[in-house]
PDB file of N, CA and C in Angstrom:
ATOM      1  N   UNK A   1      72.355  58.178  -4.759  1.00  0.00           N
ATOM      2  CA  UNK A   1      72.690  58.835  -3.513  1.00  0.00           C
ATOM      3  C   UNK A   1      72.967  57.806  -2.415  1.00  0.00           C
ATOM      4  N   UNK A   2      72.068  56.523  -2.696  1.00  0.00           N
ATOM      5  CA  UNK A   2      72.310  55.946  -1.628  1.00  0.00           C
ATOM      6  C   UNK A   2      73.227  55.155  -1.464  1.00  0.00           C
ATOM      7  N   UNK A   3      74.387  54.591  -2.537  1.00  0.00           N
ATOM      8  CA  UNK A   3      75.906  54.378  -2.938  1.00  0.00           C
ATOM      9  C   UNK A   3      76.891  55.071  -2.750  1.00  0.00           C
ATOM     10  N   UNK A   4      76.063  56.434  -2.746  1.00  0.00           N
ATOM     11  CA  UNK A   4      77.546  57.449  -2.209  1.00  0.00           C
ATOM     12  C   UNK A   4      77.982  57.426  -0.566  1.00  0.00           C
ATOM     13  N   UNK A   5      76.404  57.025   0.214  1.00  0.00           N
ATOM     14  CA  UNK A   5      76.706  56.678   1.594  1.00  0.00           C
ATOM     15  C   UNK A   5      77.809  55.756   1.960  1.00  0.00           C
ATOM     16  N   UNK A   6      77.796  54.706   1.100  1.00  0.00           N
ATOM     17  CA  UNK A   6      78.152  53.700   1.403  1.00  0.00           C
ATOM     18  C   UNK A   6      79.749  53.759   0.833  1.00  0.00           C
ATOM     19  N   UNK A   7      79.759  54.134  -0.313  1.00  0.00           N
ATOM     20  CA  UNK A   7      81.521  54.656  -1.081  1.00  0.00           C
ATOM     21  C   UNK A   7      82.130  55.109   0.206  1.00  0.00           C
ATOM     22  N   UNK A   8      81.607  56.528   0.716  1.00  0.00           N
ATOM     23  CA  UNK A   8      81.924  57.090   1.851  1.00  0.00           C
ATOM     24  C   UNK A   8      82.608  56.285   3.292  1.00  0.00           C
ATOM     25  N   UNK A   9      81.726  55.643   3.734  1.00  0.00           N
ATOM     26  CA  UNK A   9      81.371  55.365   5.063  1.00  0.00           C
ATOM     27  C   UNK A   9      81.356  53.901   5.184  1.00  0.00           C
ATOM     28  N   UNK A  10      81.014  53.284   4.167  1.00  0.00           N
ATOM     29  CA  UNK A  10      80.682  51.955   4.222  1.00  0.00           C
ATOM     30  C   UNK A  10      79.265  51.113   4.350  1.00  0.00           C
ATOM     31  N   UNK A  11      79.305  49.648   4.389  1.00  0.00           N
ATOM     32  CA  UNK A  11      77.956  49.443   4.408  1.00  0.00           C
ATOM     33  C   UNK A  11      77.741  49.326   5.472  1.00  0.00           C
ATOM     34  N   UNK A  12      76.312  48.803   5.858  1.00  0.00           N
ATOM     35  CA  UNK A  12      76.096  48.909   6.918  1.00  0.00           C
ATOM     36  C   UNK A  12      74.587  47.713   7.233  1.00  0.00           C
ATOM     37  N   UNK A  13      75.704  46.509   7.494  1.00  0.00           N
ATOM     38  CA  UNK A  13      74.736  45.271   7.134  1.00  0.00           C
ATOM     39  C   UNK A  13      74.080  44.955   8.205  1.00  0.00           C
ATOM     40  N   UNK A  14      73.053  44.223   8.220  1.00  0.00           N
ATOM     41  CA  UNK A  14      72.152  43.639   8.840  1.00  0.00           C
ATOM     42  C   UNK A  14      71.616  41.937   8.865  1.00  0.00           C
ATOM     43  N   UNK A  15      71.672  41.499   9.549  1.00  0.00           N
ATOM     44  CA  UNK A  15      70.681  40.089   9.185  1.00  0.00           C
ATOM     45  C   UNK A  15      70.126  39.571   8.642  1.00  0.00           C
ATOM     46  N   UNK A  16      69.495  39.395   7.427  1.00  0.00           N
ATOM     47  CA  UNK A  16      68.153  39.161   7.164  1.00  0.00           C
ATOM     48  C   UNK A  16      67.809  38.276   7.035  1.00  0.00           C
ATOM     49  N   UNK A  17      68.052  36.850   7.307  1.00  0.00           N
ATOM     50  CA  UNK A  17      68.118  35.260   7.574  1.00  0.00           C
ATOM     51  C   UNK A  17      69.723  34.286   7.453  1.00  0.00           C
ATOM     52  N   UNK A  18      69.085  33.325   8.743  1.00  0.00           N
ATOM     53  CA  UNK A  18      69.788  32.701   9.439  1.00  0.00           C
ATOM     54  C   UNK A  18      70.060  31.599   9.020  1.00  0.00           C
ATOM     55  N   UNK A  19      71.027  31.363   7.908  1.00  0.00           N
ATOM     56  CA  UNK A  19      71.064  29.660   7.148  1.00  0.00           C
ATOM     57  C   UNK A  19      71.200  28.448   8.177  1.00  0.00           C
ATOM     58  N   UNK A  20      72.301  28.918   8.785  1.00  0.00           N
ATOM     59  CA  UNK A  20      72.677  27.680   9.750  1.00  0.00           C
ATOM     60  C   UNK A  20      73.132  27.970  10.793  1.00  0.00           C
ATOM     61  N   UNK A  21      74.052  27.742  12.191  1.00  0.00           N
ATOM     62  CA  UNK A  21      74.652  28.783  12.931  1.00  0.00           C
ATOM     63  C   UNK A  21      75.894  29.404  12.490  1.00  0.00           C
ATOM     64  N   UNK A  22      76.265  29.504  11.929  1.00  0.00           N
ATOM     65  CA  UNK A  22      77.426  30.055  10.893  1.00  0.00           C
ATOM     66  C   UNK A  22      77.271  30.932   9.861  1.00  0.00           C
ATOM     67  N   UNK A  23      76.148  30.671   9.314  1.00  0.00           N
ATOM     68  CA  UNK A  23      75.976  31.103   7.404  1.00  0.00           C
ATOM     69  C   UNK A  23      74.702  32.155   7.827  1.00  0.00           C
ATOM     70  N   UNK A  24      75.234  32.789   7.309  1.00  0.00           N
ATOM     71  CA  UNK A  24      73.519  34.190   7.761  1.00  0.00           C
ATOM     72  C   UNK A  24      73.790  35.129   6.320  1.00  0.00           C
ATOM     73  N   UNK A  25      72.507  35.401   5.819  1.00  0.00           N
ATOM     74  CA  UNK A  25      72.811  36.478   4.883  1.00  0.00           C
ATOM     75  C   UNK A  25      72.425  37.609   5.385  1.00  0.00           C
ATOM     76  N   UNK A  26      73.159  38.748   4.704  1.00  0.00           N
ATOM     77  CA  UNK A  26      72.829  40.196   5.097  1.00  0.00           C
ATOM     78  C   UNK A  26      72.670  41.136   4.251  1.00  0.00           C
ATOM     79  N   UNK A  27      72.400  42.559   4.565  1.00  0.00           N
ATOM     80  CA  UNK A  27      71.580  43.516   3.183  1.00  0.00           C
ATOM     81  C   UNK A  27      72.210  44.672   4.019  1.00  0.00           C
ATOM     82  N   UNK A  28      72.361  45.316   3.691  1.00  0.00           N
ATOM     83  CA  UNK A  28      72.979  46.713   3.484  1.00  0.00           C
ATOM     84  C   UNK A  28      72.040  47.697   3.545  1.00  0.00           C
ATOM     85  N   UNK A  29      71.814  47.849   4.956  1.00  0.00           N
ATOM     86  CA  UNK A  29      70.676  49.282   5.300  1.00  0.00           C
ATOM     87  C   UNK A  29      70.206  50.241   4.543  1.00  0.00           C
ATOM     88  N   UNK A  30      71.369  50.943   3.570  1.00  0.00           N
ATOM     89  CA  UNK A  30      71.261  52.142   3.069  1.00  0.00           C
ATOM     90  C   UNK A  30      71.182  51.856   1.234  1.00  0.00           C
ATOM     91  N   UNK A  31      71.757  51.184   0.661  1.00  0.00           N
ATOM     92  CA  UNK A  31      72.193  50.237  -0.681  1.00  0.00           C
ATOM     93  C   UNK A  31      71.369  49.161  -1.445  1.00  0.00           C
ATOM     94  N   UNK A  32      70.906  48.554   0.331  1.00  0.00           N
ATOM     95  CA  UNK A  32      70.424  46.950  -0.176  1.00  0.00           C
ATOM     96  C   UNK A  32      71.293  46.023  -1.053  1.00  0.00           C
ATOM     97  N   UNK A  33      72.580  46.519  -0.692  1.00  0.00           N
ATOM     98  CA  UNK A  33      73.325  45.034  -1.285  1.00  0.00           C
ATOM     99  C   UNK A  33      73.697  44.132  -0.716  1.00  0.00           C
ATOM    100  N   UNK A  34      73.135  42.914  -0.780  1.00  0.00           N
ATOM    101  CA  UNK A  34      72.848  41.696  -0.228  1.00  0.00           C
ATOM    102  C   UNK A  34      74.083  40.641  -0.205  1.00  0.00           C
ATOM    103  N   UNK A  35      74.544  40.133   0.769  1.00  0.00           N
ATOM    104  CA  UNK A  35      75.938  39.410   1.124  1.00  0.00           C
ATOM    105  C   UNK A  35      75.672  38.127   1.692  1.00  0.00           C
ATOM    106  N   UNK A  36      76.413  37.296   1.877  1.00  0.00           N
ATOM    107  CA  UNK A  36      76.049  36.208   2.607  1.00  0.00           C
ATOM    108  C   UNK A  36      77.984  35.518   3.049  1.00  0.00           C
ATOM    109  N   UNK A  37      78.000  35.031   4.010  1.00  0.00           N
ATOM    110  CA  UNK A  37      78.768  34.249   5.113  1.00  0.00           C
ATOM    111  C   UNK A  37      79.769  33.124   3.917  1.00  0.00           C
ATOM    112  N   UNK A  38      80.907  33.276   3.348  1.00  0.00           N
ATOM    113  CA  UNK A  38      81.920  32.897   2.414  1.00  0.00           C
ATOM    114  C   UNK A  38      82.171  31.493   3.365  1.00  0.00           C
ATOM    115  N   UNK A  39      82.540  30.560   2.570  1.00  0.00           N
ATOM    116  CA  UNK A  39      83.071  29.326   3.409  1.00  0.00           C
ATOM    117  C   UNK A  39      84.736  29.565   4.588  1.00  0.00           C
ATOM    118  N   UNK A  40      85.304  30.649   3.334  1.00  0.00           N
ATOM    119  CA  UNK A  40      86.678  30.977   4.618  1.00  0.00           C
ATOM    120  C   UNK A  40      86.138  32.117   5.931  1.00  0.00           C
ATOM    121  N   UNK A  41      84.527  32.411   5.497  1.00  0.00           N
ATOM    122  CA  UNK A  41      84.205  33.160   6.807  1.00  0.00           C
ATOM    123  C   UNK A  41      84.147  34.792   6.619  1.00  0.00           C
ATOM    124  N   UNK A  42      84.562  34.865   5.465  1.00  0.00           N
ATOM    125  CA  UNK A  42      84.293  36.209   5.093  1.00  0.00           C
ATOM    126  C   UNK A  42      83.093  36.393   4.255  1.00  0.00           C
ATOM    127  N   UNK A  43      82.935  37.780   3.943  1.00  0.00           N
ATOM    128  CA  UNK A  43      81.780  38.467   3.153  1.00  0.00           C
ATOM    129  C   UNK A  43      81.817  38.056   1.876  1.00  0.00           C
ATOM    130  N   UNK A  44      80.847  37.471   1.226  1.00  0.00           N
ATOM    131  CA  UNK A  44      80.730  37.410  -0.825  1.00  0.00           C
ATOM    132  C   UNK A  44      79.364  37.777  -0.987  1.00  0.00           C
ATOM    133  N   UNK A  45      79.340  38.518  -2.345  1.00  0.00           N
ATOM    134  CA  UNK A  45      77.893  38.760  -2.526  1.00  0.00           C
ATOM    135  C   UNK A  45      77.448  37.731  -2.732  1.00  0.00           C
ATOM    136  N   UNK A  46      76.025  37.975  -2.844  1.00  0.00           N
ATOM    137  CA  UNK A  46      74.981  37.407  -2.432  1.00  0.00           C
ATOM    138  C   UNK A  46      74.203  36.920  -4.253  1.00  0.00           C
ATOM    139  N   UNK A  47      75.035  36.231  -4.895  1.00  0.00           N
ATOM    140  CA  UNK A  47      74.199  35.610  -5.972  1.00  0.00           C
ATOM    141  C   UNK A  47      73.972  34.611  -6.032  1.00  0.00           C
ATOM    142  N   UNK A  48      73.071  34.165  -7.371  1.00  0.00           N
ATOM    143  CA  UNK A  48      71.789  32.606  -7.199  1.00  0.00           C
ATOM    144  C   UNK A  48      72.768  31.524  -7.152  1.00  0.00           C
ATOM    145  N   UNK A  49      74.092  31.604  -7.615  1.00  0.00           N
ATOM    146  CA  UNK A  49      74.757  30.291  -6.347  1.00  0.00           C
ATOM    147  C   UNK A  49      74.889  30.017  -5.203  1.00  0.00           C
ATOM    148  N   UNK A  50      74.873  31.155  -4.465  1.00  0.00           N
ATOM    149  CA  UNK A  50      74.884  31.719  -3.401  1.00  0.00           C
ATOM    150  C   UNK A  50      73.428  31.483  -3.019  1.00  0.00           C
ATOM    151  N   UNK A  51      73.052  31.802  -3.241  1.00  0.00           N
ATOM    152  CA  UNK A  51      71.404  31.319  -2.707  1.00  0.00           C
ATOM    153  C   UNK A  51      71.117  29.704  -2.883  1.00  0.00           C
ATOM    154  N   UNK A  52      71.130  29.587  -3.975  1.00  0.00           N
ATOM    155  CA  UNK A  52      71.173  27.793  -4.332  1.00  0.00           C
ATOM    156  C   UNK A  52      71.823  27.362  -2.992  1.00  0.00           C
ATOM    157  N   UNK A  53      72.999  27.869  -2.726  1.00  0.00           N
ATOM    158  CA  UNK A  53      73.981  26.817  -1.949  1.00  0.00           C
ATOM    159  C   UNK A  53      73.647  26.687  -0.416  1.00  0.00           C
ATOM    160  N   UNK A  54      73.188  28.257  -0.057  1.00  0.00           N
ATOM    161  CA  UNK A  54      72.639  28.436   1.190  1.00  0.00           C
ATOM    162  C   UNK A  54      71.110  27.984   1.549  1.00  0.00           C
ATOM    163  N   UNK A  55      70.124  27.350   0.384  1.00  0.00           N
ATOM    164  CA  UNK A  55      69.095  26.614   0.787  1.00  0.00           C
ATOM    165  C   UNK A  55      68.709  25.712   0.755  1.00  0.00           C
ATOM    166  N   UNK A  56      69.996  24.962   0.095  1.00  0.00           N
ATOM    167  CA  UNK A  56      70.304  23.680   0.267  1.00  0.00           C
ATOM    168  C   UNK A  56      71.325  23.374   1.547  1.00  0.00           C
ATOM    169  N   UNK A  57      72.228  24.429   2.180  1.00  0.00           N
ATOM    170  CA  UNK A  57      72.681  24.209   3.897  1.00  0.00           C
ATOM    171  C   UNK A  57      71.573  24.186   4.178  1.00  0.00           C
ATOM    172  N   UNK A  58      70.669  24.811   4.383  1.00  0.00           N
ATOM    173  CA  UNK A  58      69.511  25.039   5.344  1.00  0.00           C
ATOM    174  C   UNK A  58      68.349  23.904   5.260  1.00  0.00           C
ATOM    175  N   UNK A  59      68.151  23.795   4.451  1.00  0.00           N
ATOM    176  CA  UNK A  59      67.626  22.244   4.711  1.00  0.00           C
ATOM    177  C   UNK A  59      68.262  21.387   5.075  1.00  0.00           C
ATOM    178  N   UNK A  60      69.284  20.828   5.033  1.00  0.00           N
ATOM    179  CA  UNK A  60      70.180  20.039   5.984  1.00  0.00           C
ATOM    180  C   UNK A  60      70.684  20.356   7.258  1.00  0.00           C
ATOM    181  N   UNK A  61      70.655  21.585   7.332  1.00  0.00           N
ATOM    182  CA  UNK A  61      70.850  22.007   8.929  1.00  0.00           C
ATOM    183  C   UNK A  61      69.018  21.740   9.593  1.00  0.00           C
ATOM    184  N   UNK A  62      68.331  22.126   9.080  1.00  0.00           N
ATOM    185  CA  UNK A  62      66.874  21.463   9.245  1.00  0.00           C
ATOM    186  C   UNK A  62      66.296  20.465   9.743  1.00  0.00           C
ATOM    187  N   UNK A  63      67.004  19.476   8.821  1.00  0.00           N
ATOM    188  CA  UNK A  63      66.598  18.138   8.855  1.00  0.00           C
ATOM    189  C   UNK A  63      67.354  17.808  10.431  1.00  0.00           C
ATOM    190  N   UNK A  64      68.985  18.188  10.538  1.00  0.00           N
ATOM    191  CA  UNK A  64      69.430  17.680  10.850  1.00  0.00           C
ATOM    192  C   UNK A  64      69.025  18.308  12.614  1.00  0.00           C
ATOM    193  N   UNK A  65      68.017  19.345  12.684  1.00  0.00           N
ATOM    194  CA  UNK A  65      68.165  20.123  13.991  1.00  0.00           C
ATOM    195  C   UNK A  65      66.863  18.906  14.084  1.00  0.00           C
ATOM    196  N   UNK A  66      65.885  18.714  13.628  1.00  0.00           N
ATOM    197  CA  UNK A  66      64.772  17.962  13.957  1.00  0.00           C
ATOM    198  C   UNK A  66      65.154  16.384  14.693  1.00  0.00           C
ATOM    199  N   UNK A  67      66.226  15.792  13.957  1.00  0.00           N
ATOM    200  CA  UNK A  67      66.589  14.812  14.215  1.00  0.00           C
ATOM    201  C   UNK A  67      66.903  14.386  15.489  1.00  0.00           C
ATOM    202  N   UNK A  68      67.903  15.411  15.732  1.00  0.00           N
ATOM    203  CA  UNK A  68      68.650  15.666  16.723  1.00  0.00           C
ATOM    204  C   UNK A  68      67.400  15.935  18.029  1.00  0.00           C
ATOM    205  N   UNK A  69      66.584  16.639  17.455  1.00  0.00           N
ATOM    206  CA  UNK A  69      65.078  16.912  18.865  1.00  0.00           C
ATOM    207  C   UNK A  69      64.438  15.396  18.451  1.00  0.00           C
ATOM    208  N   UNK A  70      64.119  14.824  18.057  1.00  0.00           N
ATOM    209  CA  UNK A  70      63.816  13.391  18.215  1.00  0.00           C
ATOM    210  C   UNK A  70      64.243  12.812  18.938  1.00  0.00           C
ATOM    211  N   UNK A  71      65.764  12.815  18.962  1.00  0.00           N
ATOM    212  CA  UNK A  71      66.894  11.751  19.749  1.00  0.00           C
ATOM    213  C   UNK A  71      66.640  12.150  21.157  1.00  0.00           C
ATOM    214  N   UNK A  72      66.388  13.860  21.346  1.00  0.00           N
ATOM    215  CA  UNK A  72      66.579  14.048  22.565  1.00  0.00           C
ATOM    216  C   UNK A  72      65.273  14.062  23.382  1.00  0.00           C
ATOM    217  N   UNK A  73      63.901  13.867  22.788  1.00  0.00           N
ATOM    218  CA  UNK A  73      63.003  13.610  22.982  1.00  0.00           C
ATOM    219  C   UNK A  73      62.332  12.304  23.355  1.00  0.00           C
ATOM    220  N   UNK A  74      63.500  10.996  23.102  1.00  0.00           N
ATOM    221  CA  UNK A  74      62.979   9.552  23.532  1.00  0.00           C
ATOM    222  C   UNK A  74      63.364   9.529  24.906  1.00  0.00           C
TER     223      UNK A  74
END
C-alpha cells in the first residue's frame, strides 16, 4: 500500500544525513526508499557503493572541516 502512494503521487524525501555540503542522503516518508546526492547532482539509489562512497566523503570532509578550525583557531 505504501508503493501505491508513491506510484501515484510520488516520493516524498527527506534528509536523513548530511555527507558533506552537497551529498545528503534521503528516505522516502511513505516507502522508505533510500537515495543519496549522484555526482551530476541528481537522485541514485541508495546502495552499499553508495554508502561505501559517501563515508568515505565524509570522513574527508571531516578531517578536512577540523583542519580548517585549527587554522582558524591560531
Amino acid at each position: 500500500m505504501k508503493n501505491l502512494y508513491c506510484s501515484f503521487f510520488g516520493h516524498k524525501y527527506e534528509v536523513t544525513k548530511k555527507v558533506t555540503y552537497h551529498v545528503k542522503e534521503y528516505r522516502c516518508r511513505h516507502c522508505g526508499e533510500q537515495v543519496t546526492t549522484s555526482g551530476n547532482g541528481g537522485l541514485t539509489l541508495l546502495t552499499p557503493k553508495y554508502k561505501e562512497i559517501n563515508a568515505v566523503l565524509e570522513r574527508i570532509h571531516q578531517k578536512r572541516l577540523k583542519r580548517r578550525e585549527l587554522i582558524l583557531d591560531r
